[in-house]
C-alpha atoms as a PDB file:
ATOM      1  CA  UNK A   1      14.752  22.466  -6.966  1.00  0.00           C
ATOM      2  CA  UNK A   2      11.786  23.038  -4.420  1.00  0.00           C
ATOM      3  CA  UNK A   3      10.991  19.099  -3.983  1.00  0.00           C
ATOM      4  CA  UNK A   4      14.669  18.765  -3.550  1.00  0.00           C
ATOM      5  CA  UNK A   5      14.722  20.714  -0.788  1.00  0.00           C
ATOM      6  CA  UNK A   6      11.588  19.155   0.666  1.00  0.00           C
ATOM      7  CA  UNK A   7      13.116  15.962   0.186  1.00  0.00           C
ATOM      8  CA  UNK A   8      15.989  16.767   1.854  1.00  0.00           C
ATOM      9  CA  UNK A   9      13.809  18.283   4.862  1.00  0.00           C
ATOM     10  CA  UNK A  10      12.081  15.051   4.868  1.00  0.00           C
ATOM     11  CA  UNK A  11      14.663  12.762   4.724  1.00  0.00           C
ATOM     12  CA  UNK A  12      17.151  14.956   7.276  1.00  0.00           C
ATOM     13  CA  UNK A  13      13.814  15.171  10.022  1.00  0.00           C
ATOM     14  CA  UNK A  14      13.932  11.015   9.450  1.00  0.00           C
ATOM     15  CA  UNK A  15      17.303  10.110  10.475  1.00  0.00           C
ATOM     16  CA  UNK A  16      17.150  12.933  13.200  1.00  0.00           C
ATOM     17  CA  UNK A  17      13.562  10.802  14.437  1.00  0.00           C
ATOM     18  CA  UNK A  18      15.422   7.255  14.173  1.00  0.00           C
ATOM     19  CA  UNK A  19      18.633   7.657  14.921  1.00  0.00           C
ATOM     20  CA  UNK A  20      18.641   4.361  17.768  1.00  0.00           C
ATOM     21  CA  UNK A  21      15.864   2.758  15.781  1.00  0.00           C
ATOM     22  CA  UNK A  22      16.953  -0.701  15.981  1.00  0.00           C
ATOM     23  CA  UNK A  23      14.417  -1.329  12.729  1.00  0.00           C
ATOM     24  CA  UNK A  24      15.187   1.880  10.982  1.00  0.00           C
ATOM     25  CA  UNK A  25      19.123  -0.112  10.763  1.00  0.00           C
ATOM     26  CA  UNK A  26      17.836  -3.202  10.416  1.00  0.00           C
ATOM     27  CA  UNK A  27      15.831  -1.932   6.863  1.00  0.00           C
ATOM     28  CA  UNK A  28      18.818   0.329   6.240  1.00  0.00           C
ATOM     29  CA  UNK A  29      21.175  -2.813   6.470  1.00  0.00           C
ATOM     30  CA  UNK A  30      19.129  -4.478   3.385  1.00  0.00           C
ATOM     31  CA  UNK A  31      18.793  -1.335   1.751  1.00  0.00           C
ATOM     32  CA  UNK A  32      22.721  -0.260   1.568  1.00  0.00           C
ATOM     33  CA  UNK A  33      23.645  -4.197   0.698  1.00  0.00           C
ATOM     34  CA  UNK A  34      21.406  -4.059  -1.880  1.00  0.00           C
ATOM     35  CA  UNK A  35      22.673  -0.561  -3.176  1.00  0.00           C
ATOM     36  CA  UNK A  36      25.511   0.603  -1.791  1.00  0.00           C
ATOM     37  CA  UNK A  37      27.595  -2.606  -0.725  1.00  0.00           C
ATOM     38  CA  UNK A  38      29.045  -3.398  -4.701  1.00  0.00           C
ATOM     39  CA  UNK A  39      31.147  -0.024  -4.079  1.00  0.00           C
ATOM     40  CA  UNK A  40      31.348   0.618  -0.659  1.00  0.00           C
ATOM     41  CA  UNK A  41      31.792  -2.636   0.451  1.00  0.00           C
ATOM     42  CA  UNK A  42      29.586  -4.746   2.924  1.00  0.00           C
ATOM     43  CA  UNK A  43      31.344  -4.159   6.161  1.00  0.00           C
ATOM     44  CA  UNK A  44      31.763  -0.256   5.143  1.00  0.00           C
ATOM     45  CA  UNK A  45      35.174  -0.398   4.607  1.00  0.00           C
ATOM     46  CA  UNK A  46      35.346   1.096   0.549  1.00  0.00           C
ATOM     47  CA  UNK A  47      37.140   0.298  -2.178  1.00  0.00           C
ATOM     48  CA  UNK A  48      41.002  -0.438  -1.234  1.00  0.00           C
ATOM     49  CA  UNK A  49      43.216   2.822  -1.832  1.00  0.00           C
ATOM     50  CA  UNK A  50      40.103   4.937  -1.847  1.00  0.00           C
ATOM     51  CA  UNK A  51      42.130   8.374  -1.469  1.00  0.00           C
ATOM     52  CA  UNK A  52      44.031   7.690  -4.539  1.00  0.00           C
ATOM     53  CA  UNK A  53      42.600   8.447  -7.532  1.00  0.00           C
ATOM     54  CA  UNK A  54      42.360   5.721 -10.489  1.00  0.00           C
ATOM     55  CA  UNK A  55      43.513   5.777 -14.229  1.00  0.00           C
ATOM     56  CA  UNK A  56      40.086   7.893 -14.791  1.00  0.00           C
ATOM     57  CA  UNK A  57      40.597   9.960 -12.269  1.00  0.00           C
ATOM     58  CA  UNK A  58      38.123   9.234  -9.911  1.00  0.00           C
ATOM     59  CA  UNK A  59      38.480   8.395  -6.649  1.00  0.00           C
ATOM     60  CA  UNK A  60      37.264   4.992  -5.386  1.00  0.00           C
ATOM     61  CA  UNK A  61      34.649   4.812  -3.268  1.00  0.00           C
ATOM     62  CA  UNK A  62      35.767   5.590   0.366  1.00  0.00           C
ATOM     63  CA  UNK A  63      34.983   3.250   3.653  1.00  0.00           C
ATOM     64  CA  UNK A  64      31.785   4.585   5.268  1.00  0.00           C
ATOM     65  CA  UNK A  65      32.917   3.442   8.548  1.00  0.00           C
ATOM     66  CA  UNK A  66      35.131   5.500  11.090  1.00  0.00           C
ATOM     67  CA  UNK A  67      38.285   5.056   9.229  1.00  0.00           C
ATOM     68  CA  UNK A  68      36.816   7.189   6.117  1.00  0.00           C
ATOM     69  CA  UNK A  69      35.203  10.678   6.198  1.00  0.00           C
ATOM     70  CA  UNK A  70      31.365   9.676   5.713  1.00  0.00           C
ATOM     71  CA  UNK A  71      31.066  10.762   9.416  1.00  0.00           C
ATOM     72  CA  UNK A  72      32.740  14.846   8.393  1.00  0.00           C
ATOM     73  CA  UNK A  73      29.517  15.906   6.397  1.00  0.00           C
ATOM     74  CA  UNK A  74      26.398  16.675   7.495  1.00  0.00           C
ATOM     75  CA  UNK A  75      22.785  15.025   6.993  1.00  0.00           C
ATOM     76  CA  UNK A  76      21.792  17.562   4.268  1.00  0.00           C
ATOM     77  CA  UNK A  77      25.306  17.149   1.874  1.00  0.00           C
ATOM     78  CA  UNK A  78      25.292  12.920   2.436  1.00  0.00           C
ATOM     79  CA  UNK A  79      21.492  12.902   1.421  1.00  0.00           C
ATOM     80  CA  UNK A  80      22.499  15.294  -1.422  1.00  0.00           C
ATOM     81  CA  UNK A  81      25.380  12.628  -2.352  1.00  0.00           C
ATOM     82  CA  UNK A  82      23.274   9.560  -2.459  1.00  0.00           C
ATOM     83  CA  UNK A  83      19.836  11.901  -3.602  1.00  0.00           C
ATOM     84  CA  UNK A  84      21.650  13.453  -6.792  1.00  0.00           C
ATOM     85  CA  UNK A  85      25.376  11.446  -7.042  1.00  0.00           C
ATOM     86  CA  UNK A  86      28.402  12.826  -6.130  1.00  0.00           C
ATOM     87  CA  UNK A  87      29.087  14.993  -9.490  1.00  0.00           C
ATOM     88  CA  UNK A  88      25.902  16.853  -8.903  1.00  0.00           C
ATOM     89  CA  UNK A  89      26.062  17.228  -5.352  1.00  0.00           C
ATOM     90  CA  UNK A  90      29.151  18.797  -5.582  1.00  0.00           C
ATOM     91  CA  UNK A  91      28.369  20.869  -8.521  1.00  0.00           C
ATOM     92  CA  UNK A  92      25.250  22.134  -6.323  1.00  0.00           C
ATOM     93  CA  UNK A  93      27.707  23.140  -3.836  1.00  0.00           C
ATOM     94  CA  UNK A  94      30.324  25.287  -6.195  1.00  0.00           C
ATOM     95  CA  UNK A  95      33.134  22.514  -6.007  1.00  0.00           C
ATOM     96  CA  UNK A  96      34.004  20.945  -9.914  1.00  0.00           C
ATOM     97  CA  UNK A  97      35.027  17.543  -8.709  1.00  0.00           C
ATOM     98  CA  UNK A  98      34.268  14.501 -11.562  1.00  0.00           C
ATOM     99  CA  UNK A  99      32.620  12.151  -8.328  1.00  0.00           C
ATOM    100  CA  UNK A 100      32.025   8.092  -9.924  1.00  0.00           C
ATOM    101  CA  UNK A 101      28.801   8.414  -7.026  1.00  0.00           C
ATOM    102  CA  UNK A 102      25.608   7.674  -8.829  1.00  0.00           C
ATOM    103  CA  UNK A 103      22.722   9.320  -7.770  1.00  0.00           C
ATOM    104  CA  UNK A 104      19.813   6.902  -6.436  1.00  0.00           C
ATOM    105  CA  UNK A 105      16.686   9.591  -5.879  1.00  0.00           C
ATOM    106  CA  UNK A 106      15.103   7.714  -8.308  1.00  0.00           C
ATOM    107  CA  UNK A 107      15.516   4.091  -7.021  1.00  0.00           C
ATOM    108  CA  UNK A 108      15.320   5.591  -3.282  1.00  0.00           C
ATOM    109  CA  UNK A 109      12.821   7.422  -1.290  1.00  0.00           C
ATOM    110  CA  UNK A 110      12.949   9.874   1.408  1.00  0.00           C
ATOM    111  CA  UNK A 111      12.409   7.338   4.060  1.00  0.00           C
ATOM    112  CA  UNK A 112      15.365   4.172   2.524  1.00  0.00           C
ATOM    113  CA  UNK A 113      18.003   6.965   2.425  1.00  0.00           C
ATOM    114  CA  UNK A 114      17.203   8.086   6.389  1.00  0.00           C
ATOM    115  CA  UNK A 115      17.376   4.050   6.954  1.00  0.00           C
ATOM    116  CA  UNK A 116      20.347   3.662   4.953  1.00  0.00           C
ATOM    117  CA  UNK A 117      21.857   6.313   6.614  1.00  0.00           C
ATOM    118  CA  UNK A 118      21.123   5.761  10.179  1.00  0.00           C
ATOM    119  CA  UNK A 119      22.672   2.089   9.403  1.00  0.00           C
ATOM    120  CA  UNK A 120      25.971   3.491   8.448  1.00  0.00           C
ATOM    121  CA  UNK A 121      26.143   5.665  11.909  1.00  0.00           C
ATOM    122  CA  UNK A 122      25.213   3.024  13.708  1.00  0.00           C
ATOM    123  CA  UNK A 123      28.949   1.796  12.888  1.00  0.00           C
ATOM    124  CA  UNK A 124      30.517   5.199  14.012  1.00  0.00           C
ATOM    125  CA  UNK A 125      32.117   5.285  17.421  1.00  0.00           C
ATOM    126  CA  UNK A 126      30.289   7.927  19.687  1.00  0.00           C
ATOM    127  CA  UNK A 127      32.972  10.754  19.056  1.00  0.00           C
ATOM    128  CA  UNK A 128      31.994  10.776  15.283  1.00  0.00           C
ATOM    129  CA  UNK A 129      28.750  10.655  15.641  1.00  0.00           C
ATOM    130  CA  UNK A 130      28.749  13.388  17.433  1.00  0.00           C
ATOM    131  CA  UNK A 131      31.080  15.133  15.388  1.00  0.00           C
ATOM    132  CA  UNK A 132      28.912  13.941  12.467  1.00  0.00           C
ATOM    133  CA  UNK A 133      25.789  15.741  14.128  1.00  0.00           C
ATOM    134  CA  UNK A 134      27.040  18.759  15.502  1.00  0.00           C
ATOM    135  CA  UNK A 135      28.453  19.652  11.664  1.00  0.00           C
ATOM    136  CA  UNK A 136      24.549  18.600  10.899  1.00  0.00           C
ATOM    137  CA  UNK A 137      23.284  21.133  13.162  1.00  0.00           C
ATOM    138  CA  UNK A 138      25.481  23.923  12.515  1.00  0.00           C
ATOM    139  CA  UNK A 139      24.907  23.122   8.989  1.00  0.00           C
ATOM    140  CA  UNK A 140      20.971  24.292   9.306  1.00  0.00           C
ATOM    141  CA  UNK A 141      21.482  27.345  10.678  1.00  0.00           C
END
């Protein structure tokens, strides 16, 4: 639990560090089409119906652009989402919710989810962003 927390220090310091890095999107760009494109879609917009949940149960995997809620959690739960999957994340934070988001901690490090990440807000409109960062800031305290 201890290196997931300094993994999640790590990673939420990044994308604090390189939020206008044009090369931290660029490398975040490759990063989500290679892992998070099949599911979320290459121009960020999901899985079609994505609030409505399929015949297991599971909802499809939302847009991670402005239209979806991506841009409503902070840093430290959307590095917990793509760090341990949905399922655990949520389990982690008392909510039972069956999540079809696969953890990638082991095919990503510290530094590809902070790219990945700063690539997705670079799509959000200014007023989500900062939405998206205030919630990350009053999340730390």
């Amino acid at each position: 639990m201890l290196a997931g927390v300094a993994i999640l220090g790590t990673v939420w310091a990044a994308i604090h560090l390189f939020a206008r890095d044009g090369a931290a999107v660029a490398r975040g760009r490759v990063l989500y089409d290679a892992n998070c494109a099949a599911c979320h879609g290459g121009n960020l917009k999901g899985q079609p119906d994505w609030q409505s949940a399929g015949s297991d149960g599971r909802l499809p995997a939302p847009p991670h652009d402005a239209t979806g809620h991506t841009w409503h959690h902070s840093d430290a739960d959307l590095i917990a989402y793509i760090t341990y999957g949905g399922a655990e994340a949520l389990t982690q934070m008392g909510v039972a919710f069956d999540s079809g988001m696969p953890g990638f901690g082991d095919v990503l490090n510290a530094d590809e989810i902070a790219d990945i990440l700063t690539y997705i807000k670079s799509h959000w409109p200014e007023r989500e962003r900062q939405y998206q960062a205030e919630r990350s800031t009053s999340d730390e305290s």
